[in-house]
N, C-alpha and C. Protein backbone atom coordinates (compact mmCIF):
# COMPACT_ATOMS: atom_id res chain seq x y z
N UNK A 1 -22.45 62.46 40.37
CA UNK A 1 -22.45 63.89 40.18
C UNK A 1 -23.19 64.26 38.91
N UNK A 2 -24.03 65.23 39.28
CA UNK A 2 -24.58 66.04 37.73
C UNK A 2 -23.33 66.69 37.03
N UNK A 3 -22.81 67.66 37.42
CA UNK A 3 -22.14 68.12 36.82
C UNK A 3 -20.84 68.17 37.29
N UNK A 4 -19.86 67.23 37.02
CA UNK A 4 -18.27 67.11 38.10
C UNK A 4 -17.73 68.50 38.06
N UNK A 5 -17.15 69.23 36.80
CA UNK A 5 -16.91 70.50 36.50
C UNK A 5 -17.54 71.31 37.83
N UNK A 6 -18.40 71.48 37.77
CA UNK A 6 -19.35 72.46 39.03
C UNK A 6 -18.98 72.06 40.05
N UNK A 7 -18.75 70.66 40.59
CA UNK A 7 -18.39 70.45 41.95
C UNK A 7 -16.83 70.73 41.77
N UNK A 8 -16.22 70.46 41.62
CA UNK A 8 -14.49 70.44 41.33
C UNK A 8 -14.51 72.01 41.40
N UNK A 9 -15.32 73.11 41.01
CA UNK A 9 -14.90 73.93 41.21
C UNK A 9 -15.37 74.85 42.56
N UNK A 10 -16.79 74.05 42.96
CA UNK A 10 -17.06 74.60 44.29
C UNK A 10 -15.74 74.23 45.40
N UNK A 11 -15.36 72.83 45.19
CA UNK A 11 -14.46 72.32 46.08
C UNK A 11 -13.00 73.15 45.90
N UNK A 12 -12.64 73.54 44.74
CA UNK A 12 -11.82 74.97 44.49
C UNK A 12 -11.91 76.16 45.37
N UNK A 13 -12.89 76.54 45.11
CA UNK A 13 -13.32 78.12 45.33
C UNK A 13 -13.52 77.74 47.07
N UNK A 14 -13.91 76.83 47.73
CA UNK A 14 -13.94 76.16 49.08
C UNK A 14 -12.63 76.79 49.60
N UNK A 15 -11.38 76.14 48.76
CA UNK A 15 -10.22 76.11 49.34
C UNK A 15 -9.45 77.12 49.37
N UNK A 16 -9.78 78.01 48.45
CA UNK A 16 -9.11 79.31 47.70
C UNK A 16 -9.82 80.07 49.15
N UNK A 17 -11.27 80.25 49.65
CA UNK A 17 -11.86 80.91 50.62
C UNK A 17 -11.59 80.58 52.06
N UNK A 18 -11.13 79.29 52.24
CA UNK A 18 -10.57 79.01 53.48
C UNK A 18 -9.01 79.43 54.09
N UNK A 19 -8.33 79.82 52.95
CA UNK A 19 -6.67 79.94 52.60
C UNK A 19 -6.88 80.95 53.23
N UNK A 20 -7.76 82.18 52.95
CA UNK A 20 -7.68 83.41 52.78
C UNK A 20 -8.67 83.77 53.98
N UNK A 21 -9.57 83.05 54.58
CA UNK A 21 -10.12 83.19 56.32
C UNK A 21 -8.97 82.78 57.21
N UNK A 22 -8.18 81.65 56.90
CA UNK A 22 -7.19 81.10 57.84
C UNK A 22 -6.16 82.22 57.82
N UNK A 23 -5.85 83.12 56.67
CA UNK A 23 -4.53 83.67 57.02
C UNK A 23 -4.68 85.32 56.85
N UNK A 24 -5.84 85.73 56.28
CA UNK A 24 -5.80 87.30 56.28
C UNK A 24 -7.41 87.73 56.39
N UNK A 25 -8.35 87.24 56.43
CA UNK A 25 -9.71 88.33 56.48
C UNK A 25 -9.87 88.34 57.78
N UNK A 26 -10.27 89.37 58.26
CA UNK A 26 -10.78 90.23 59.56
C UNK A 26 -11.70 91.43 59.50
N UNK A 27 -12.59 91.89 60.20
CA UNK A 27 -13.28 92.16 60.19
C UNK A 27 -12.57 93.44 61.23
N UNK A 28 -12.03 94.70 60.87
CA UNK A 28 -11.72 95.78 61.88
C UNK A 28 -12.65 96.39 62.22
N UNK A 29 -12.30 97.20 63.65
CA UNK A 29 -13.61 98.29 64.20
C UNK A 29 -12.75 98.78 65.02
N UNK A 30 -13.61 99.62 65.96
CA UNK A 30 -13.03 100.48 66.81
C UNK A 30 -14.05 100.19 67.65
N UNK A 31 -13.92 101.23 68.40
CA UNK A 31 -15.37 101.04 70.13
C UNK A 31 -16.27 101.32 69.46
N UNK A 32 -16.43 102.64 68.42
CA UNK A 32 -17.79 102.99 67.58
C UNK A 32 -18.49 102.34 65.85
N UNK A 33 -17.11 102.06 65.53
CA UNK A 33 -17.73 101.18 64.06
C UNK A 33 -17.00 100.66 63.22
N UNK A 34 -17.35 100.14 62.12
CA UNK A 34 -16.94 99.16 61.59
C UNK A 34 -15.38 99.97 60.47
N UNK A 35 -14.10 99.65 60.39
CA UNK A 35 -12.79 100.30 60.21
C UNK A 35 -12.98 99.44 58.42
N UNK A 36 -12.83 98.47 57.95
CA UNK A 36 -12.77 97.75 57.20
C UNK A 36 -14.17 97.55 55.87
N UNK A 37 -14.65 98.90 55.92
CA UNK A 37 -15.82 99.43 55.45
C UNK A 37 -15.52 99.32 53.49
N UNK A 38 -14.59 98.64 53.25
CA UNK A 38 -14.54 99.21 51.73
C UNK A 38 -13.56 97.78 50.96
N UNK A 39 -13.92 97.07 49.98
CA UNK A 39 -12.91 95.54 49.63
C UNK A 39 -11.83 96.31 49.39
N UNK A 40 -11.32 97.57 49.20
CA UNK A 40 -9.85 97.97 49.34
C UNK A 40 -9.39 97.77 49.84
N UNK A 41 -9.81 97.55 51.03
CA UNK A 41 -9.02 97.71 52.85
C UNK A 41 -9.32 96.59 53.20
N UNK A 42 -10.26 95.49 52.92
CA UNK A 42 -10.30 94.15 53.32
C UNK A 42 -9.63 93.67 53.10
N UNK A 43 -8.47 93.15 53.87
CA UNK A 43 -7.80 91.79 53.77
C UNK A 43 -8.14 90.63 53.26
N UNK A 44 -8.14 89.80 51.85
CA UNK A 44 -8.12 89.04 51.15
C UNK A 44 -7.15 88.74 50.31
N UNK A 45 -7.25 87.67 50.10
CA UNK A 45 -6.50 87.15 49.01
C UNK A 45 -6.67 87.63 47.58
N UNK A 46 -5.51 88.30 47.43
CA UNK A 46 -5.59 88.66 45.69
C UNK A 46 -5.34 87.15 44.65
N UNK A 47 -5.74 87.73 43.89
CA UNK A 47 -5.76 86.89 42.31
C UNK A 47 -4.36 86.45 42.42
N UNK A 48 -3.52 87.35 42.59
CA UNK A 48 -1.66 87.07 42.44
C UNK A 48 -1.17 86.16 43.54
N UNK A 49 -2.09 86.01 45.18
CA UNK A 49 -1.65 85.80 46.29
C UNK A 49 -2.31 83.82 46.02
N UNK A 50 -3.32 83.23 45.03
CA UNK A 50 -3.81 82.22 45.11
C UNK A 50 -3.22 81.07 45.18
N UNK A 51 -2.88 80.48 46.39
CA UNK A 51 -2.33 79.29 45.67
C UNK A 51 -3.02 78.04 44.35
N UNK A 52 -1.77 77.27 44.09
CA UNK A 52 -2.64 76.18 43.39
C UNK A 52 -3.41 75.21 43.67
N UNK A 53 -4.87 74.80 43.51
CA UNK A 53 -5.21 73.62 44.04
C UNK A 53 -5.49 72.69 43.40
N UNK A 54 -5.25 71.22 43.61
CA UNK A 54 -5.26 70.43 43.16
C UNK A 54 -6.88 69.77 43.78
N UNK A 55 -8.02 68.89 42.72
CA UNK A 55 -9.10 68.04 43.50
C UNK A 55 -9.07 67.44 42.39
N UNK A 56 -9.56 66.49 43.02
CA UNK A 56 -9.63 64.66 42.45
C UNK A 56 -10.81 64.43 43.06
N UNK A 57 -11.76 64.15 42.11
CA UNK A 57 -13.10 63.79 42.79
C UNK A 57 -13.07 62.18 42.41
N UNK A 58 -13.70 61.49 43.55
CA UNK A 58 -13.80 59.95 42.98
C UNK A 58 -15.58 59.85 42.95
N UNK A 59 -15.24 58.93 41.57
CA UNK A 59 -16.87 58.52 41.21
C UNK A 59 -17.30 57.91 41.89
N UNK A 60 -18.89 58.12 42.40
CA UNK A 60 -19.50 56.85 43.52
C UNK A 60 -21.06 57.34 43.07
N UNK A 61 -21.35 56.18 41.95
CA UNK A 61 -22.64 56.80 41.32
C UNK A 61 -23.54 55.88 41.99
N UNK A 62 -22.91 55.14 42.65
CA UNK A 62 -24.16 54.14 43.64
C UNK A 62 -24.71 55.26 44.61
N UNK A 63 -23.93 55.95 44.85
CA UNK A 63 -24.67 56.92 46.48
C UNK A 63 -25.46 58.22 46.16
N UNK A 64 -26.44 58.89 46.36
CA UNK A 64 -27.36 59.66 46.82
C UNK A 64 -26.36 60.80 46.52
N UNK A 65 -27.58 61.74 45.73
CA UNK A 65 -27.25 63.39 45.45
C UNK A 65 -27.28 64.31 46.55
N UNK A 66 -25.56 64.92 47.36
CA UNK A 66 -25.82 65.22 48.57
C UNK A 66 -25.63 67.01 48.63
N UNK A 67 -25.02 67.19 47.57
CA UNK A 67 -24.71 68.24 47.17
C UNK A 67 -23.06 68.88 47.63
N UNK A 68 -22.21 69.86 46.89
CA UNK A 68 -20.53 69.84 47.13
C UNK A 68 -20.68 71.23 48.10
N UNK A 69 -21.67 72.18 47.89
CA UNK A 69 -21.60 73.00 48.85
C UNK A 69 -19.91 74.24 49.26
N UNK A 70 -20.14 74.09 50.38
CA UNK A 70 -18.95 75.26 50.64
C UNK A 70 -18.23 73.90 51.40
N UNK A 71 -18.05 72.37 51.29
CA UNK A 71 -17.27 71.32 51.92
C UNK A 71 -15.93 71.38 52.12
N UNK A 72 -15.05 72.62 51.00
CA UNK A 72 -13.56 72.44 51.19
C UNK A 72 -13.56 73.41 52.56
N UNK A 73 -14.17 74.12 52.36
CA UNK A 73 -13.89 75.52 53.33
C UNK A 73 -13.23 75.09 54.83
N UNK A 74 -13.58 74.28 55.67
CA UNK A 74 -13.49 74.09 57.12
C UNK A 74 -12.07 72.89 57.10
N UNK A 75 -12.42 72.09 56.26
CA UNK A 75 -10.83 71.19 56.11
C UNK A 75 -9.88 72.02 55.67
N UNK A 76 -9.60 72.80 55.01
CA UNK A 76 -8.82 73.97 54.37
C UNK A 76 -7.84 74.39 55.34
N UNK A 77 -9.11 75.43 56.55
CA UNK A 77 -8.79 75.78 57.58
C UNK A 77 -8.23 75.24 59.01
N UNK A 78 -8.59 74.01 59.01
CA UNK A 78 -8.22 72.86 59.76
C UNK A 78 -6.62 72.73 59.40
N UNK A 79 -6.89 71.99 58.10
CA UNK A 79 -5.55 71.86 57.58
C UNK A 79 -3.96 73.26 57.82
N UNK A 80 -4.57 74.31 57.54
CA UNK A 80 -3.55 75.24 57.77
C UNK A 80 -3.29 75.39 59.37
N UNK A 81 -4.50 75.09 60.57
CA UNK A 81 -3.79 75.21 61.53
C UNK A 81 -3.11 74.33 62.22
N UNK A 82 -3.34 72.93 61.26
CA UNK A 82 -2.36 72.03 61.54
C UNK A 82 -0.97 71.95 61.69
N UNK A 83 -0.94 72.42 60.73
CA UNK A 83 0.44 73.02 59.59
C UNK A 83 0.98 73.67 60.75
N UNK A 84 0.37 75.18 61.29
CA UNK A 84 0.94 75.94 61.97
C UNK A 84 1.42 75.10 63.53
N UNK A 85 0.56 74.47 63.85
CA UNK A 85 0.98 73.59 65.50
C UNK A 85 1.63 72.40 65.34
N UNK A 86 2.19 71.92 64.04
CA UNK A 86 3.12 71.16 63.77
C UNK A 86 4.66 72.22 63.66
N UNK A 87 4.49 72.78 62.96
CA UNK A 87 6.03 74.12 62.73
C UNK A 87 6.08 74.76 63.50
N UNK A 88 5.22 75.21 64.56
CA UNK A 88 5.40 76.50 65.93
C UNK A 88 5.30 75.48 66.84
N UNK A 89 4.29 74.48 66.76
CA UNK A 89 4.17 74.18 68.78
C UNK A 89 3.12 74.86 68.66
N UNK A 90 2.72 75.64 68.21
CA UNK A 90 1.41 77.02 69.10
C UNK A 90 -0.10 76.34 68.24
N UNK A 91 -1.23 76.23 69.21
CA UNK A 91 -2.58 75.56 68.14
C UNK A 91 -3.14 77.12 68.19
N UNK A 92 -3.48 77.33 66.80
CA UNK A 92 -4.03 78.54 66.78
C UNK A 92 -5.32 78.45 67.37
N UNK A 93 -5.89 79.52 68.60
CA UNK A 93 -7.22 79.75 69.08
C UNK A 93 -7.92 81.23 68.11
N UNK A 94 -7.35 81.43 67.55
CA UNK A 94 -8.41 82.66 66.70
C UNK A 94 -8.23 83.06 65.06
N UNK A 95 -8.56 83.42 64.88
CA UNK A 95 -9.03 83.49 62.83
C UNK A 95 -8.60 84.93 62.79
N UNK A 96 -7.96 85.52 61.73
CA UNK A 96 -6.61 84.69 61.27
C UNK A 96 -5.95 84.19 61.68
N UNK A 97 -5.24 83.74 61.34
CA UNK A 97 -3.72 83.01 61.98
C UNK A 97 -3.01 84.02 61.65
N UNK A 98 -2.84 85.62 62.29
CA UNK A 98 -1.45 86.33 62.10
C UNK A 98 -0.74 86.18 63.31
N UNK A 99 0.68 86.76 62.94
CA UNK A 99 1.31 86.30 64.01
C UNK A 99 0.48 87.21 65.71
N UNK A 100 -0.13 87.95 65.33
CA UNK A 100 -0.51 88.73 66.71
C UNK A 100 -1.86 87.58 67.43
N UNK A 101 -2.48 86.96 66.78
CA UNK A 101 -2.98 86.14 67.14
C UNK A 101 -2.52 84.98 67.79
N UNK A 102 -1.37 84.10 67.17
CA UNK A 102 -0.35 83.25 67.88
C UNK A 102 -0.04 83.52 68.11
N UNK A 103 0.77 85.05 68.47
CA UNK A 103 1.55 85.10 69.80
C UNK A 103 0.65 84.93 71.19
N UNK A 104 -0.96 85.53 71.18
CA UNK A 104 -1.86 85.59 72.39
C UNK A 104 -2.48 84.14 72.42
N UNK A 105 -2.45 83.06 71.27
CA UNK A 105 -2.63 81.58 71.52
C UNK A 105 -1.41 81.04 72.54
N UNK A 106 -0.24 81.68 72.53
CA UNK A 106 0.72 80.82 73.12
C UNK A 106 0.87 81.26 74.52
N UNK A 107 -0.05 82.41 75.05
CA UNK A 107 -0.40 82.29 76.39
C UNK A 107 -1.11 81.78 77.56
């Protein structure tokens, strides 16, 4: 790694952004346009709502500069709908995971 700091925190900000696709951003509308027009009204994760994350990067200075990217993001999300079809039974089929969504996964 060039800079571990920088990756440790992309792999942060990964997880902090996946938390918050898996359990509250949506994109509202109606038949004519877009409802969710303003970050007031967007569903996200507040500063207060973050959980803590923990990363442990392991050194491997033998291997090739591949770059850390947005890599936490999709395990994140994986991970939480694990979570959920281990404690419900229900595998979530749609983003978010609110309950109006698992209830129409469990049909």
């Amino acid at each position: 790694m060039v800079n571990p700091d920088g990756v440790a925190n992309q792999f942060e900000g990964g997880a902090i952004h996946g938390t918050s696709v898996a359990l509250l951003e949506e994109v509202r509308f109606d038949r004519r346009r877009v409802l969710s027009d303003a970050w007031e009204e967007f569903p996200i994760l507040r500063f207060s709502e973050v959980p803590k994350v923990a990363v442990d990067i392991i050194a491997r200075p033998d291997q090739p500069f591949l770059g850390a990217g947005e890599a936490s993001m999709a395990p994140t999300i994986a991970a939480i709908a694990a979570a959920i079809t281990d404690a419900l039974g229900v595998r979530p089929r749609a983003l978010p995971f609110t309950p109006d969504n698992l209830a129409k996964a469990e049909s």
